[in-house]
PDB file of N, CA and C in Angstrom:
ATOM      1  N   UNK A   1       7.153 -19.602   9.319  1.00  0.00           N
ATOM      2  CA  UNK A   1       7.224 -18.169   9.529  1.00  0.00           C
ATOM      3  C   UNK A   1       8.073 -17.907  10.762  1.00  0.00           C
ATOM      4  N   UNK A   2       9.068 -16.742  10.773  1.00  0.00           N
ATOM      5  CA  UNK A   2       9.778 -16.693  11.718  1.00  0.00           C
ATOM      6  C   UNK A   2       9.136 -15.627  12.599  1.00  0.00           C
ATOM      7  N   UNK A   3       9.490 -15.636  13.843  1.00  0.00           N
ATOM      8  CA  UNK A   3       8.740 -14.422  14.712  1.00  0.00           C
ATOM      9  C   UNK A   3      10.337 -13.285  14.851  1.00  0.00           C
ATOM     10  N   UNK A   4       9.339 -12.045  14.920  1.00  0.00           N
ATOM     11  CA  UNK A   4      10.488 -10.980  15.062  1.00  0.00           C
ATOM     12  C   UNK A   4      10.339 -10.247  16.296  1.00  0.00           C
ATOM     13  N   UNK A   5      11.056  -9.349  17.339  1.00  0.00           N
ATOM     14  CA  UNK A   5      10.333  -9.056  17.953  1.00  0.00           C
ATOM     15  C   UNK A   5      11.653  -7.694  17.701  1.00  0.00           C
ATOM     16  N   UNK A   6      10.055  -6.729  17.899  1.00  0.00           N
ATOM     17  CA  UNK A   6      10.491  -4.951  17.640  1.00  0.00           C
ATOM     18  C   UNK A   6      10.109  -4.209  18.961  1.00  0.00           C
ATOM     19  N   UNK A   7      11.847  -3.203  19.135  1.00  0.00           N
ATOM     20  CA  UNK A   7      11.572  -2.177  20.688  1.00  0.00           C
ATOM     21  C   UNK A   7       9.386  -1.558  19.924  1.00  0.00           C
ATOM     22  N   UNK A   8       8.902  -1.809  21.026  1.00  0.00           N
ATOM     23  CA  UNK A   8       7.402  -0.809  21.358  1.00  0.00           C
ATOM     24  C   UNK A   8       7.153   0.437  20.532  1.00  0.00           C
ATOM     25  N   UNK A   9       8.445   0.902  20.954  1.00  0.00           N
ATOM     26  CA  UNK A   9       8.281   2.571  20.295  1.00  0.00           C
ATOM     27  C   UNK A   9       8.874   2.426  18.742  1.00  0.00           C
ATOM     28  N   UNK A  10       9.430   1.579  18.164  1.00  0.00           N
ATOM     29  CA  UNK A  10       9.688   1.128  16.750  1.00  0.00           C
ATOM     30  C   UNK A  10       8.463   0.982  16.023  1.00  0.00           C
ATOM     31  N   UNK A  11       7.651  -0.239  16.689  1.00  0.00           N
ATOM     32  CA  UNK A  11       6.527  -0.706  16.299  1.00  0.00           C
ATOM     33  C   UNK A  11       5.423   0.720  16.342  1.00  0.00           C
ATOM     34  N   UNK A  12       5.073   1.768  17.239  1.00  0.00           N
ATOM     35  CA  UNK A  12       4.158   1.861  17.038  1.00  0.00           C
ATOM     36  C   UNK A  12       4.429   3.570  15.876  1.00  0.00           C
ATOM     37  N   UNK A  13       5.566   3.486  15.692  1.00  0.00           N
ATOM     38  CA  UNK A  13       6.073   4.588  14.950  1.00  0.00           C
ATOM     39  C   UNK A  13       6.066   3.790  13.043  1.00  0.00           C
ATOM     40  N   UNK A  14       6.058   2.866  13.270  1.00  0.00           N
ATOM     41  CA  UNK A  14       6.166   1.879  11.481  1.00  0.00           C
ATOM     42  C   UNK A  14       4.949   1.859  11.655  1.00  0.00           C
ATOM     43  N   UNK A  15       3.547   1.356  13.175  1.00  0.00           N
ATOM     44  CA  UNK A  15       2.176   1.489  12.469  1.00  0.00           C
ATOM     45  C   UNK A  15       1.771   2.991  12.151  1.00  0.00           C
ATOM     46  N   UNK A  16       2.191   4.231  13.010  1.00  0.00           N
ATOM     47  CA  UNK A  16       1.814   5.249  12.426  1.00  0.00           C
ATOM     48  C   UNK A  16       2.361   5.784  10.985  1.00  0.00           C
ATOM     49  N   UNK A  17       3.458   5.301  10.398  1.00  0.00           N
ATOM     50  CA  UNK A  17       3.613   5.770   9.328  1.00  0.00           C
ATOM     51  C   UNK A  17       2.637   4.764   8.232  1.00  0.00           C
ATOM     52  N   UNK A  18       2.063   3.435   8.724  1.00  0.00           N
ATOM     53  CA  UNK A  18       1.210   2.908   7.817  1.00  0.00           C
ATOM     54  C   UNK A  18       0.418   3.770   7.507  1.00  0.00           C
ATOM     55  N   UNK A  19      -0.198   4.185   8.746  1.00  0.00           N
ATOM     56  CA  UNK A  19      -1.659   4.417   9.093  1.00  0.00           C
ATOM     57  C   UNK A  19      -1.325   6.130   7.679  1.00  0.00           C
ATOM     58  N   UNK A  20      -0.617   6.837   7.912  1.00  0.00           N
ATOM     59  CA  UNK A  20      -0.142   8.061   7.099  1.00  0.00           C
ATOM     60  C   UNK A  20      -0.097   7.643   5.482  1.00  0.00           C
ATOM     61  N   UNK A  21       0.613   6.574   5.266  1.00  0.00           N
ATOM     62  CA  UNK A  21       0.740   6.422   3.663  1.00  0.00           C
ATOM     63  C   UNK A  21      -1.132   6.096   2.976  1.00  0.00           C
ATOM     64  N   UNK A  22      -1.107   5.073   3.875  1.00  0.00           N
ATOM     65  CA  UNK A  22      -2.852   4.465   3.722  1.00  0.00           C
ATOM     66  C   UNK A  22      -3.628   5.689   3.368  1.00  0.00           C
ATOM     67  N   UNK A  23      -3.608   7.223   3.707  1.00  0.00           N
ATOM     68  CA  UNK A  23      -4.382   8.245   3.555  1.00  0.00           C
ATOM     69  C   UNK A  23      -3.781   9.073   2.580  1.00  0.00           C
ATOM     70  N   UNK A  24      -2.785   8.417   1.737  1.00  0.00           N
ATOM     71  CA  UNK A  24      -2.395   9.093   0.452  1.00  0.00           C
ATOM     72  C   UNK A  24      -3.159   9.309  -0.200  1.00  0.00           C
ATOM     73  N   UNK A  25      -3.390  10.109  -1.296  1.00  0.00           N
ATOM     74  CA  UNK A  25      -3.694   9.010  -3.017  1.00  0.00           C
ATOM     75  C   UNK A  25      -2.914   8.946  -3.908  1.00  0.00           C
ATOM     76  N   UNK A  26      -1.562   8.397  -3.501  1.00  0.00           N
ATOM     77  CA  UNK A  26      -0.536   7.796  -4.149  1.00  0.00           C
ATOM     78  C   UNK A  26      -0.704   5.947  -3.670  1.00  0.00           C
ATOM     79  N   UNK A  27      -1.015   5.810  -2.267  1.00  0.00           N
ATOM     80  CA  UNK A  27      -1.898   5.128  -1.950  1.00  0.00           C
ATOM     81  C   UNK A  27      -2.898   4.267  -2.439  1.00  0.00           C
ATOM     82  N   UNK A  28      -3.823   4.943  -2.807  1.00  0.00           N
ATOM     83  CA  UNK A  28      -5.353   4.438  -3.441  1.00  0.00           C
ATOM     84  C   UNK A  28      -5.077   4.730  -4.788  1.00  0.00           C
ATOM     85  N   UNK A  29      -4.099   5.241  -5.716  1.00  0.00           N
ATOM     86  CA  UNK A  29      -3.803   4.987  -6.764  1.00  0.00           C
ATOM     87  C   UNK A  29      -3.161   3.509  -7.271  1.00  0.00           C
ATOM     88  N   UNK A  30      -2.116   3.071  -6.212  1.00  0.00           N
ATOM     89  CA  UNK A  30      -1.506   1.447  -6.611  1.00  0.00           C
ATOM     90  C   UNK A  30      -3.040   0.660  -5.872  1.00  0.00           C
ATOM     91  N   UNK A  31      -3.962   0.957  -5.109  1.00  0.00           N
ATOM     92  CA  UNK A  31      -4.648   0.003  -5.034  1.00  0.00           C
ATOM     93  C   UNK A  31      -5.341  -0.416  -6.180  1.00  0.00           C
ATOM     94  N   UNK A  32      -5.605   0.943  -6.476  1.00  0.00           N
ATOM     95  CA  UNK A  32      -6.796   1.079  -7.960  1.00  0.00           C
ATOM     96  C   UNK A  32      -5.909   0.394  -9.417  1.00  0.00           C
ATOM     97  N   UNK A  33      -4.450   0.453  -9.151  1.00  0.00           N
ATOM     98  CA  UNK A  33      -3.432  -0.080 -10.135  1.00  0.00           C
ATOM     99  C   UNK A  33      -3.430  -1.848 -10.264  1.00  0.00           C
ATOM    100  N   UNK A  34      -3.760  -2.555  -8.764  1.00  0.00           N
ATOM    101  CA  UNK A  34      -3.458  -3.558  -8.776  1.00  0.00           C
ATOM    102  C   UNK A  34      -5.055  -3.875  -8.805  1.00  0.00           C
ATOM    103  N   UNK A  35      -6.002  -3.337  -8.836  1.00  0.00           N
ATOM    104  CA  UNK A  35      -7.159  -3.854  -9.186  1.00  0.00           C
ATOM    105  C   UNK A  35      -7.419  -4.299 -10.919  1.00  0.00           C
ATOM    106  N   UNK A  36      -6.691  -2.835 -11.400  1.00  0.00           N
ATOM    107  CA  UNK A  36      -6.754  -2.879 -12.915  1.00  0.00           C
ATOM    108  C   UNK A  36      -6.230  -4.429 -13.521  1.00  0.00           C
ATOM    109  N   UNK A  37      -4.745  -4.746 -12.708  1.00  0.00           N
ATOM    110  CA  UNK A  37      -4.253  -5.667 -12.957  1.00  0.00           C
ATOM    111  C   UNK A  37      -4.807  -6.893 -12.940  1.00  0.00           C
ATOM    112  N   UNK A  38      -5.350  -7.224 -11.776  1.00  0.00           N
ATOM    113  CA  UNK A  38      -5.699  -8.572 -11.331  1.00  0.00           C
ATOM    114  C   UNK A  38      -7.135  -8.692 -12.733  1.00  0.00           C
ATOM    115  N   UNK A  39      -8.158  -7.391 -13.127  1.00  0.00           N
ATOM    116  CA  UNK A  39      -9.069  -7.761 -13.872  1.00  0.00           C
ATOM    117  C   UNK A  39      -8.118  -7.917 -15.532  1.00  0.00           C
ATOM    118  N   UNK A  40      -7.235  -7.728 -15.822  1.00  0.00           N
ATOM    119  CA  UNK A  40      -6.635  -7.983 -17.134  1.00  0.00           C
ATOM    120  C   UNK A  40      -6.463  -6.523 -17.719  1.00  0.00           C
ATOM    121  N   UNK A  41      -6.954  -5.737 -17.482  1.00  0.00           N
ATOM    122  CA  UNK A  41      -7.236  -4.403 -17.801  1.00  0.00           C
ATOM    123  C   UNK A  41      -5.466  -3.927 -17.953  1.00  0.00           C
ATOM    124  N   UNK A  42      -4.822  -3.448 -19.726  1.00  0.00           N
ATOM    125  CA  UNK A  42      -3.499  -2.825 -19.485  1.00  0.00           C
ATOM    126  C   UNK A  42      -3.437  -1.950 -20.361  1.00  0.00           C
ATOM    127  N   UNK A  43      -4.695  -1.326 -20.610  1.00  0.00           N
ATOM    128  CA  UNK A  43      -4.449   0.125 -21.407  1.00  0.00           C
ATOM    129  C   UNK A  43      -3.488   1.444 -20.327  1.00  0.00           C
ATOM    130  N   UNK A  44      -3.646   2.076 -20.762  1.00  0.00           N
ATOM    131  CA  UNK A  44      -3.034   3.349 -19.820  1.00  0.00           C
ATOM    132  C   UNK A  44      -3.912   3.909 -18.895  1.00  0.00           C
ATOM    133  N   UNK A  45      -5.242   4.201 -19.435  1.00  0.00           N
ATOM    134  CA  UNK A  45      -6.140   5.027 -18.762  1.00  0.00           C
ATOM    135  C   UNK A  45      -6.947   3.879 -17.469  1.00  0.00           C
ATOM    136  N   UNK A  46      -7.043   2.550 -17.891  1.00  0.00           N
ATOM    137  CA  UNK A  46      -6.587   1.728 -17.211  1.00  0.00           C
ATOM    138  C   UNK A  46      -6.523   1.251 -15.786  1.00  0.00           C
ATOM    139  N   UNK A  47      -5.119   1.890 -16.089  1.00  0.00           N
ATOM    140  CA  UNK A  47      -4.173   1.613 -15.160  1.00  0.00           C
ATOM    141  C   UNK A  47      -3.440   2.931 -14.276  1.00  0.00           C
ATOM    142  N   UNK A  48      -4.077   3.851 -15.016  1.00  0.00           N
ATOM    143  CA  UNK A  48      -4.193   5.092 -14.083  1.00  0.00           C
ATOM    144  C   UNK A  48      -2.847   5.741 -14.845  1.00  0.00           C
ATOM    145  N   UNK A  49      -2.461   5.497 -15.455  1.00  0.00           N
ATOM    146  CA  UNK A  49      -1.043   6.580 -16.136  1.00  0.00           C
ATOM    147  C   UNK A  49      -2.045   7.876 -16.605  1.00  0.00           C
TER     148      UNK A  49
END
């Protein structure tokens, strides 16, 4: 693994936009998408379409 190193104010502006998407529910929709996945589940309703 390589190390990177990011200006302070980069870093804490990429964790606040984490912290922003994380409180989507576009968000907690691909979580709930890749849950469907991992159980085998590939109907539509599903998988959240």
């Amino acid at each position: 693994m390589e190390t990177v190193t990011l200006p302070r104010k980069e870093f804490e502006q990429m964790v606040e936009e984490l912290n922003t998407l994380r409180r989507t529910d576009l968000y907690k929709r691909l979580l709930d998408f890749t849950a469907n996945i991992q159980k085998k589940k590939f109907t539509r309703a599903d998988l959240g379409f």
